[in-house]
C-alpha atoms as a PDB file:
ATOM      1  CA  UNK A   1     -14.011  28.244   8.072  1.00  0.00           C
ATOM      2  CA  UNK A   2     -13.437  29.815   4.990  1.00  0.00           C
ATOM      3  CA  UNK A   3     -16.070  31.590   2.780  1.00  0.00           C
ATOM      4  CA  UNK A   4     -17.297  30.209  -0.371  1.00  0.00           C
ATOM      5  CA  UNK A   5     -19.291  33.166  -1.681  1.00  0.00           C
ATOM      6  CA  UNK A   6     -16.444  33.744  -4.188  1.00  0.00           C
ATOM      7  CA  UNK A   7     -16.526  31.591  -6.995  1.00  0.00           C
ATOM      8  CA  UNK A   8     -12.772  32.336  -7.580  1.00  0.00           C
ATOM      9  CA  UNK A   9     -11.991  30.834  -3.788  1.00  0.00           C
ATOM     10  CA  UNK A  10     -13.503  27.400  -4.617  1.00  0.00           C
ATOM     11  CA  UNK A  11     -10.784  25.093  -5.034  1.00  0.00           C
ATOM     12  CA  UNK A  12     -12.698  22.212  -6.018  1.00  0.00           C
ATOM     13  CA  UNK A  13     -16.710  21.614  -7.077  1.00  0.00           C
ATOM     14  CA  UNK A  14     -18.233  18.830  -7.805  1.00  0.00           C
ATOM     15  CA  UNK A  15     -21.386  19.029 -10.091  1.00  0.00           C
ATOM     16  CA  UNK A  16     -23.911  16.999 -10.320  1.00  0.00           C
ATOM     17  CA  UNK A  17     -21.662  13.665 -10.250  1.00  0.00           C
ATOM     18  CA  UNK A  18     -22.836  10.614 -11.102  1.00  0.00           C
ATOM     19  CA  UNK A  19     -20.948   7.365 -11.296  1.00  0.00           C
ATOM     20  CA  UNK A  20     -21.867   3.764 -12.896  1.00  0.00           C
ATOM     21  CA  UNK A  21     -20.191   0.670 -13.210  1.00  0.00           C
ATOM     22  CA  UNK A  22     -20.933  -2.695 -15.314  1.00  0.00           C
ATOM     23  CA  UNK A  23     -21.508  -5.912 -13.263  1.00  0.00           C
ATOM     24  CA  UNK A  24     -22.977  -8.900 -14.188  1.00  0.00           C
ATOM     25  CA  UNK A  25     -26.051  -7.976 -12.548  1.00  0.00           C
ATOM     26  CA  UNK A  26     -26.802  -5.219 -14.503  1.00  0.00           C
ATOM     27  CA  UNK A  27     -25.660  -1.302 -14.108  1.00  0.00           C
ATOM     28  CA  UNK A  28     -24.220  -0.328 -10.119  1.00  0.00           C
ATOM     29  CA  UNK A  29     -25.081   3.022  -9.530  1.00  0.00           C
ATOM     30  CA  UNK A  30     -22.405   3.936  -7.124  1.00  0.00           C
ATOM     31  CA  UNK A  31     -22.799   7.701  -6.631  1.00  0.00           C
ATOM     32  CA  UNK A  32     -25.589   9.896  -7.919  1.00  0.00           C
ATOM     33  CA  UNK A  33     -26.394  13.097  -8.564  1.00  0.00           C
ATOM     34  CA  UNK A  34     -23.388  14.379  -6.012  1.00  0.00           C
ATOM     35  CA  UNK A  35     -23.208  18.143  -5.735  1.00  0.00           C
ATOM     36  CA  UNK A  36     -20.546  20.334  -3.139  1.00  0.00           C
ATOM     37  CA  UNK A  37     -17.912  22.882  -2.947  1.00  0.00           C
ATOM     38  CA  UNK A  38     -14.645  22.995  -1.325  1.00  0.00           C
ATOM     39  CA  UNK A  39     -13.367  26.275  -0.256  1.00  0.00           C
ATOM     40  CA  UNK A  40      -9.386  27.259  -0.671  1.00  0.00           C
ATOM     41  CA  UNK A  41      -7.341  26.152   2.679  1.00  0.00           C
ATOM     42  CA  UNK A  42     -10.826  24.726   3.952  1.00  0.00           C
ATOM     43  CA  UNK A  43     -10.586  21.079   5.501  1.00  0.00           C
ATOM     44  CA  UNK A  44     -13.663  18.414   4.938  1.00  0.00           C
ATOM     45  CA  UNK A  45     -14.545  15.118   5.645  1.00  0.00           C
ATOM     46  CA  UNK A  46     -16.211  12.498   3.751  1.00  0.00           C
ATOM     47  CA  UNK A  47     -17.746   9.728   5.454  1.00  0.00           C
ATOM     48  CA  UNK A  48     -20.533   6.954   5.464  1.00  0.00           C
ATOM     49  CA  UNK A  49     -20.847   3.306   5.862  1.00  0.00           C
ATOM     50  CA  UNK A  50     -18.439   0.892   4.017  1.00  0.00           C
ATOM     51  CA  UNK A  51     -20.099   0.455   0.475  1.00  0.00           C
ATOM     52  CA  UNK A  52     -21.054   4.398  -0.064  1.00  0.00           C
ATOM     53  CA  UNK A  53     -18.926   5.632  -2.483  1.00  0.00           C
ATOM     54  CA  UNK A  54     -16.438   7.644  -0.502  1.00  0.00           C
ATOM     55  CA  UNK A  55     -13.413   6.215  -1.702  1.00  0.00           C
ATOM     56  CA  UNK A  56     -14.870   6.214  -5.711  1.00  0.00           C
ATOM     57  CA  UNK A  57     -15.834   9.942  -4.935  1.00  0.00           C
ATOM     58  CA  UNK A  58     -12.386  10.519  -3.854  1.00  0.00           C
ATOM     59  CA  UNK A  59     -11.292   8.989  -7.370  1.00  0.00           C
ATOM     60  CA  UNK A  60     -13.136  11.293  -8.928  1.00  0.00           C
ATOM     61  CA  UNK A  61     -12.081  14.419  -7.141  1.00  0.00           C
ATOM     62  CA  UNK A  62      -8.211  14.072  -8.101  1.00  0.00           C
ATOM     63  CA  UNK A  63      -9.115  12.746 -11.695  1.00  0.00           C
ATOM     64  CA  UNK A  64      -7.844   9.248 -11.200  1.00  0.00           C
ATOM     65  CA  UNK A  65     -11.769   8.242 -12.561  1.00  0.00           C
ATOM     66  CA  UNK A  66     -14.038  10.066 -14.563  1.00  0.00           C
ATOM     67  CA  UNK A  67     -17.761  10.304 -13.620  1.00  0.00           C
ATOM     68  CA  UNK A  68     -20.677   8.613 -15.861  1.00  0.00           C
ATOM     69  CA  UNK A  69     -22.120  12.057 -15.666  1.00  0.00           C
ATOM     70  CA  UNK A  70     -21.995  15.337 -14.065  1.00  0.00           C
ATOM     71  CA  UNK A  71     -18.082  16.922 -13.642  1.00  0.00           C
ATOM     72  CA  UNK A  72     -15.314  17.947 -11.445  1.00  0.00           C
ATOM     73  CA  UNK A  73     -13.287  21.270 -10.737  1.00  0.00           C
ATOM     74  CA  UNK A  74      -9.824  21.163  -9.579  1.00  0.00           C
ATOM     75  CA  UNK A  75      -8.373  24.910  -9.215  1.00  0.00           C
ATOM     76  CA  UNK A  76     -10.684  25.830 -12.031  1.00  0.00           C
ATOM     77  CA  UNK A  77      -9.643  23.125 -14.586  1.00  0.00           C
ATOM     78  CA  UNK A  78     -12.794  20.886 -15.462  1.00  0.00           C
ATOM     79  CA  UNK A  79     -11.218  17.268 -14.995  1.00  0.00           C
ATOM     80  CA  UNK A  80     -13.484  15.676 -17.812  1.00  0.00           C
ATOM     81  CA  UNK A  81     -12.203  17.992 -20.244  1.00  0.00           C
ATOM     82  CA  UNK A  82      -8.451  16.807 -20.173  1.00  0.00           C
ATOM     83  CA  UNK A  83      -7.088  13.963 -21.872  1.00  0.00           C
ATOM     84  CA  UNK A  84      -5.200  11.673 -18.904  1.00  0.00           C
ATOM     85  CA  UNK A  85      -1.735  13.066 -19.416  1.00  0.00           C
ATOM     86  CA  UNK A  86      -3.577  16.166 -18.587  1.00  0.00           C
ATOM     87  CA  UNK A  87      -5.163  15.348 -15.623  1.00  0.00           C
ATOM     88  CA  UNK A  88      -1.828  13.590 -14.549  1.00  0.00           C
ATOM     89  CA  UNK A  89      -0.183  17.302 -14.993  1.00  0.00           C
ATOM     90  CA  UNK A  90      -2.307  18.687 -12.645  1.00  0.00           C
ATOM     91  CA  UNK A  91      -2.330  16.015 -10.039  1.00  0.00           C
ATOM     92  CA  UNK A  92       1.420  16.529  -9.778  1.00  0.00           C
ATOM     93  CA  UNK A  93       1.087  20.380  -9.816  1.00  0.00           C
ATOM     94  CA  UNK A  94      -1.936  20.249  -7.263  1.00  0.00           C
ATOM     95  CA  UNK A  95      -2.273  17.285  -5.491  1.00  0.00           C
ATOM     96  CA  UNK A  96      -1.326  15.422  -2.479  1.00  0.00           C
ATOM     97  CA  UNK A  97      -2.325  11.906  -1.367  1.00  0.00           C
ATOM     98  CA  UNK A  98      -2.167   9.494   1.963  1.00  0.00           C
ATOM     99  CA  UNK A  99      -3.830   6.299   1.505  1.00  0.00           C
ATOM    100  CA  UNK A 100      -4.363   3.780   3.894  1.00  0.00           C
ATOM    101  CA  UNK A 101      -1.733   1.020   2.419  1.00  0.00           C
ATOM    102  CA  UNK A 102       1.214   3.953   2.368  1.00  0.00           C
ATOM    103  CA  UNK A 103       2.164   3.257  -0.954  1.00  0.00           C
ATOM    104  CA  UNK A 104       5.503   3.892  -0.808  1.00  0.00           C
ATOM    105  CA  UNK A 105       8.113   2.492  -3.664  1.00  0.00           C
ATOM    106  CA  UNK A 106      10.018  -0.081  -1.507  1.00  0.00           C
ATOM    107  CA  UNK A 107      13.124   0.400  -3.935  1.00  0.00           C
ATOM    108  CA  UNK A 108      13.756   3.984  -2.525  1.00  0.00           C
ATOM    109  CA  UNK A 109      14.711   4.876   1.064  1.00  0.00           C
ATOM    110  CA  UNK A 110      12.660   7.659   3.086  1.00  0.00           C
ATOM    111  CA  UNK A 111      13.924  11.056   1.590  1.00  0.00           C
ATOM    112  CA  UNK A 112      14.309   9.103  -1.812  1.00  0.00           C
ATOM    113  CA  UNK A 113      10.112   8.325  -1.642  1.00  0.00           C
ATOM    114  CA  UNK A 114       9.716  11.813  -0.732  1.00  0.00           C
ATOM    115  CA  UNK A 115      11.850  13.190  -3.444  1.00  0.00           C
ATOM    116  CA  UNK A 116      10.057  11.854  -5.951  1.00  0.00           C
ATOM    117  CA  UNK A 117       7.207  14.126  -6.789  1.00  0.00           C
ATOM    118  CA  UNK A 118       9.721  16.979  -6.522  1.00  0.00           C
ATOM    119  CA  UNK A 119      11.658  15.359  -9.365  1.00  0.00           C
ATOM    120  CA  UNK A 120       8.603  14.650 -11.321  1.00  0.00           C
ATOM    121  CA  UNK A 121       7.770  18.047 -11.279  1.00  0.00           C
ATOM    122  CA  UNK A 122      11.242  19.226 -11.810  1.00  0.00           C
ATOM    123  CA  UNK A 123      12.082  20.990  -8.945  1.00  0.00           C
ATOM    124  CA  UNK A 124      15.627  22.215  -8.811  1.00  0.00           C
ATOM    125  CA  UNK A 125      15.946  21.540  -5.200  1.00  0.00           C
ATOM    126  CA  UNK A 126      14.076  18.387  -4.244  1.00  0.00           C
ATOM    127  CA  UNK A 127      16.899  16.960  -2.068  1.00  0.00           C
ATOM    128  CA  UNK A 128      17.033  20.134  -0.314  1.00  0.00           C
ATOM    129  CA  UNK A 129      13.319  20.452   0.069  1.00  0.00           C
ATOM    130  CA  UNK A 130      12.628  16.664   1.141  1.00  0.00           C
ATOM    131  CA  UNK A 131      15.496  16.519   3.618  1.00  0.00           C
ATOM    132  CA  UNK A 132      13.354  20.043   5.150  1.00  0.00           C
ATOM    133  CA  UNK A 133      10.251  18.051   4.948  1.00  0.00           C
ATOM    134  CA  UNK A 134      11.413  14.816   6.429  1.00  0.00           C
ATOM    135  CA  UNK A 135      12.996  16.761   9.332  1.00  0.00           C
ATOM    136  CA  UNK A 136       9.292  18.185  10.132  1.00  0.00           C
ATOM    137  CA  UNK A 137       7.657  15.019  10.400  1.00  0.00           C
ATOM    138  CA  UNK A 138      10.350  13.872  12.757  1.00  0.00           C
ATOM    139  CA  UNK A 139      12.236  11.425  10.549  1.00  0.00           C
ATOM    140  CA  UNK A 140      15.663  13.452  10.488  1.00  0.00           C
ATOM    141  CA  UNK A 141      17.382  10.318  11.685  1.00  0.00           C
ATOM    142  CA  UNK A 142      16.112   7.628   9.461  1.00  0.00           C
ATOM    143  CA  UNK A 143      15.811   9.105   5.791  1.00  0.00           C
ATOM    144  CA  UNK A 144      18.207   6.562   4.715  1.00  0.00           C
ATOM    145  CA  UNK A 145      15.913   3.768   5.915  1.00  0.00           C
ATOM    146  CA  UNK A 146      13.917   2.029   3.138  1.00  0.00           C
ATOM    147  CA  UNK A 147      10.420   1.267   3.625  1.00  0.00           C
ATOM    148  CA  UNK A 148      11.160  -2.888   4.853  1.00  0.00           C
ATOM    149  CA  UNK A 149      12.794  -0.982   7.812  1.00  0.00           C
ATOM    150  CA  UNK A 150      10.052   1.033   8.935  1.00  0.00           C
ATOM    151  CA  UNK A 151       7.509   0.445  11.341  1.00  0.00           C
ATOM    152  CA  UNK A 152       3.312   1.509  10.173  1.00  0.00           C
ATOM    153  CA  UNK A 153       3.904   5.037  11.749  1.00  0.00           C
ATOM    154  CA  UNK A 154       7.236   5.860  10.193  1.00  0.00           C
ATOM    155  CA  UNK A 155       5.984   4.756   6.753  1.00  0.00           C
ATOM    156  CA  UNK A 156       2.993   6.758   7.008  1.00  0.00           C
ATOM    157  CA  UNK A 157       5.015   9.961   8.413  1.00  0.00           C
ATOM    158  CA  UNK A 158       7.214   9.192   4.911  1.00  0.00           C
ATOM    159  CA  UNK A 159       3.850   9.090   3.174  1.00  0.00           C
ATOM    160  CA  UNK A 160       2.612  12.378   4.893  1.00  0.00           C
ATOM    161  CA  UNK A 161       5.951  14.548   3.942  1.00  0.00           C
ATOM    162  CA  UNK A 162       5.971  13.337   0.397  1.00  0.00           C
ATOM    163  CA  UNK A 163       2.417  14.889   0.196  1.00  0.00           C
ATOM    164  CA  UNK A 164       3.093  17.898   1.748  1.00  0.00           C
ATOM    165  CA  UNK A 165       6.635  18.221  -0.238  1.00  0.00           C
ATOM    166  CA  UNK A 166       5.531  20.264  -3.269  1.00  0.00           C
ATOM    167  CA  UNK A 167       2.778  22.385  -1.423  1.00  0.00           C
ATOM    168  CA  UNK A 168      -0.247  20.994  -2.784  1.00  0.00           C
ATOM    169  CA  UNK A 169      -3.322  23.193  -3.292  1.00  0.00           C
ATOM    170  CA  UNK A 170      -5.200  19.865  -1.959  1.00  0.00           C
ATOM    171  CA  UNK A 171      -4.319  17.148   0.189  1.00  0.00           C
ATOM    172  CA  UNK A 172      -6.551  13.710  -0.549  1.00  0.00           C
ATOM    173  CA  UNK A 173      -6.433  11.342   2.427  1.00  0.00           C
ATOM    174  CA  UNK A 174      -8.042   7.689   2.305  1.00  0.00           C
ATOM    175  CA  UNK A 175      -8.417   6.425   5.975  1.00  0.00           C
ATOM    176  CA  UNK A 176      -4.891   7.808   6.727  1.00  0.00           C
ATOM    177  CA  UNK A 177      -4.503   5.521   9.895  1.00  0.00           C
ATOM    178  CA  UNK A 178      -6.388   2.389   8.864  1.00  0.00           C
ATOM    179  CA  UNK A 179      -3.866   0.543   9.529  1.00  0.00           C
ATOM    180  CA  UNK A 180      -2.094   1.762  12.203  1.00  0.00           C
ATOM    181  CA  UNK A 181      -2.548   1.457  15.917  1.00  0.00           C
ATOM    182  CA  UNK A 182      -4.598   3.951  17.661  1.00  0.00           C
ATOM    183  CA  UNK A 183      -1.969   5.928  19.510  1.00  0.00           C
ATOM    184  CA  UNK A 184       0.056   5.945  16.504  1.00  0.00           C
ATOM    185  CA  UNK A 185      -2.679   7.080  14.340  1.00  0.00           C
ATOM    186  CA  UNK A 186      -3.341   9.678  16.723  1.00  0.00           C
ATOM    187  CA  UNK A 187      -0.017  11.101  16.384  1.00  0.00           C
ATOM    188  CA  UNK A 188      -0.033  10.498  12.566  1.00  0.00           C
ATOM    189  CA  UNK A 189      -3.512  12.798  12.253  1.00  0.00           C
ATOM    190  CA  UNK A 190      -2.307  15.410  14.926  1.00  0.00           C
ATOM    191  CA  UNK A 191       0.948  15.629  11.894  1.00  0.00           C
ATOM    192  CA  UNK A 192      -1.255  15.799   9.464  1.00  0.00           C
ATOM    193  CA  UNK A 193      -3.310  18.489  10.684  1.00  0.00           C
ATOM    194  CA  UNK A 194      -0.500  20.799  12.213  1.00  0.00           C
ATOM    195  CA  UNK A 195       1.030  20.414   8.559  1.00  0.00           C
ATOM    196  CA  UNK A 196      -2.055  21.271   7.213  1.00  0.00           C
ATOM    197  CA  UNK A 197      -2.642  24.540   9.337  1.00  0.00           C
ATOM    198  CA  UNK A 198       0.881  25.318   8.276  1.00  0.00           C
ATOM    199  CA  UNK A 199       0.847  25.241   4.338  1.00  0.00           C
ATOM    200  CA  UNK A 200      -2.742  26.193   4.227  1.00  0.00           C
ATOM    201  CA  UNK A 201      -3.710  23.163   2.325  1.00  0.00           C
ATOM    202  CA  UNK A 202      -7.370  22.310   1.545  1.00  0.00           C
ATOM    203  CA  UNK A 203      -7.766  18.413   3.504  1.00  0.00           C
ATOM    204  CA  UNK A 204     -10.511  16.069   2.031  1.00  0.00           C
ATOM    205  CA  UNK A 205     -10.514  13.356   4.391  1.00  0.00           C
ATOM    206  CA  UNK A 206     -12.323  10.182   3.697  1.00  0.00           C
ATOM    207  CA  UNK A 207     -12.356   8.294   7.120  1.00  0.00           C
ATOM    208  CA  UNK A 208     -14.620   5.614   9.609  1.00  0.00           C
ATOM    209  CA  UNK A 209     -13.425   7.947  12.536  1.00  0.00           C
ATOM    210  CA  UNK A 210     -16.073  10.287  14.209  1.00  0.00           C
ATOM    211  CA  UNK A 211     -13.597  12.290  16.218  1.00  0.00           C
ATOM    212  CA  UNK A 212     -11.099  12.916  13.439  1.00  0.00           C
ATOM    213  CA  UNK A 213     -14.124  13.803  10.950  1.00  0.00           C
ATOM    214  CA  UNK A 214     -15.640  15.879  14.007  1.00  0.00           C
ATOM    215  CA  UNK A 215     -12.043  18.115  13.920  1.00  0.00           C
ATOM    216  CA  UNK A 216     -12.653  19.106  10.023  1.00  0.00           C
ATOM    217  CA  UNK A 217     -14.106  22.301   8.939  1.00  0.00           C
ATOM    218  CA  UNK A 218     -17.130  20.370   7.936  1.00  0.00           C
ATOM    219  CA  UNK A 219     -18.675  16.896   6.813  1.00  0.00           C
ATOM    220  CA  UNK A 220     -19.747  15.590   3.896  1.00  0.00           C
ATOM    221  CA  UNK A 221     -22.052  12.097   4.305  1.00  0.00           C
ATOM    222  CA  UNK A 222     -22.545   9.891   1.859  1.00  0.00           C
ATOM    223  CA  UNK A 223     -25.441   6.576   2.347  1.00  0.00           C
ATOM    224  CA  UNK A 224     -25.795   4.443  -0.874  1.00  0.00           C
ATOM    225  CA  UNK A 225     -24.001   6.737  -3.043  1.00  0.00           C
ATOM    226  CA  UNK A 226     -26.039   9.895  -2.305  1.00  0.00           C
ATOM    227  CA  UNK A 227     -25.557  13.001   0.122  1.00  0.00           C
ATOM    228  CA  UNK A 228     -26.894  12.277   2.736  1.00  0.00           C
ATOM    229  CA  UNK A 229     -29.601  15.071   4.665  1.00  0.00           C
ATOM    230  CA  UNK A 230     -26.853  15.558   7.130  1.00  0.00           C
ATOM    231  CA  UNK A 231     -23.862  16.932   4.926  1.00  0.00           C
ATOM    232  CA  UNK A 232     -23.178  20.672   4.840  1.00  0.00           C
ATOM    233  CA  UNK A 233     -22.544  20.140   1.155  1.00  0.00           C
ATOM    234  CA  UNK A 234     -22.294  23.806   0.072  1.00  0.00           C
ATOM    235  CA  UNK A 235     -21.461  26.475   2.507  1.00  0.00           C
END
């Protein structure tokens, strides 16, 4: 496990996060007062019963939310003071995601999905690099296949190497095999985490799944919003 004694190492800290929401019963306090660090190449996951505030702490981690209070490192750059084209900037120069639903842009076939954060972020090679990427996650034969023609696995193996494709410094993944079978998700996670090993990637992993959670560096619980006694929250 790596060491977070060095401040420098720390690829992501939350502090002190807090998040609220409007309803018409009044104010939702959906996390509070949420405090960890994240070492550089170290892999974590979050988990809790449904309703805890895994999936909104997530949001807040890769600055696709902002907290009601408290803040969020990402490779040193406090998320809450960017504007959102900022934050977008260094999603696409540091981030990875795998959600549960694959999101995948049905108009575009395997390597052309994959591609696409390469392009974004103006690589001069993304064709090059995707086609090396898709080959890894053992799609060689059906990058020309467009999401309609995939089964669950494929698409999420698509999903996987468009993550991995511009070497994030952090991979986000939202119940990665949610809805997949179980052999299949099997097979997806044992991808995942050989990838993972091999770019040195830091893995926040928000999953229901004791044995996947249980192969992480470490775990981070969550119950009603708050860390919970048994989360290693700062090492």
């Amino acid at each position: 496990m790596s060491n977070l004694s060095s401040k420098s190492d720390r690829v992501l800290v939350a502090h002190e996060l807090s998040k609220e929401v409007s309803s018409p019963e009044g104010t939702l306090t959906i996390l509070s007062d949420v405090s960890f660090s994240i070492a550089a190449g170290e892999s974590v996951a979050v988990v809790g019963p449904s309703g805890a505030g895994k999936s909104t702490l997530l949001a807040l981690l890769a600055g696709l939310d902002l907290p009601t209070a408290g803040y969020v490192e990402l490779n040193g750059d406090n998320l809450s003071q960017l504007d959102e084209d900022g934050r977008a900037q260094l999603r696409a120069e540091s981030v990875g995601f795998v959600f549960q639903s694959f999101h995948l842009v049905p108009s575009l076939n395997a390597l052309e999905n994959v591609m696409l954060p390469l392009e974004l972020a103006g690589s001069p090679n993304a064709r090059t690099a995707a086609r090396e990427i898709i080959e890894k996650v053992g799609l060689g034969e059906r990058w020309s296949h467009y999401p309609a023609q995939l089964s669950g696995g494929e698409k999420q193996r698509v999903a996987i190497a468009r993550a991995f494709a511009a070497n994030p410094a952090v991979l986000f993944a939202d119940e990665p095999t949610g809805n997949l079978d179980s052999k299949t998700g099997a097979n997806i996670m044992e991808l995942m985490f050989a990838l993972n090993r091999e770019s040195s990637t830091t893995l926040v992993l928000v999953t229901h799944d004791e044995g996947l959670a249980n192969r992480c560096d470490r775990i981070i619980s969550l119950d009603v919003g708050k860390l919970a006694a048994d989360s290693k929250a700062v090492a």
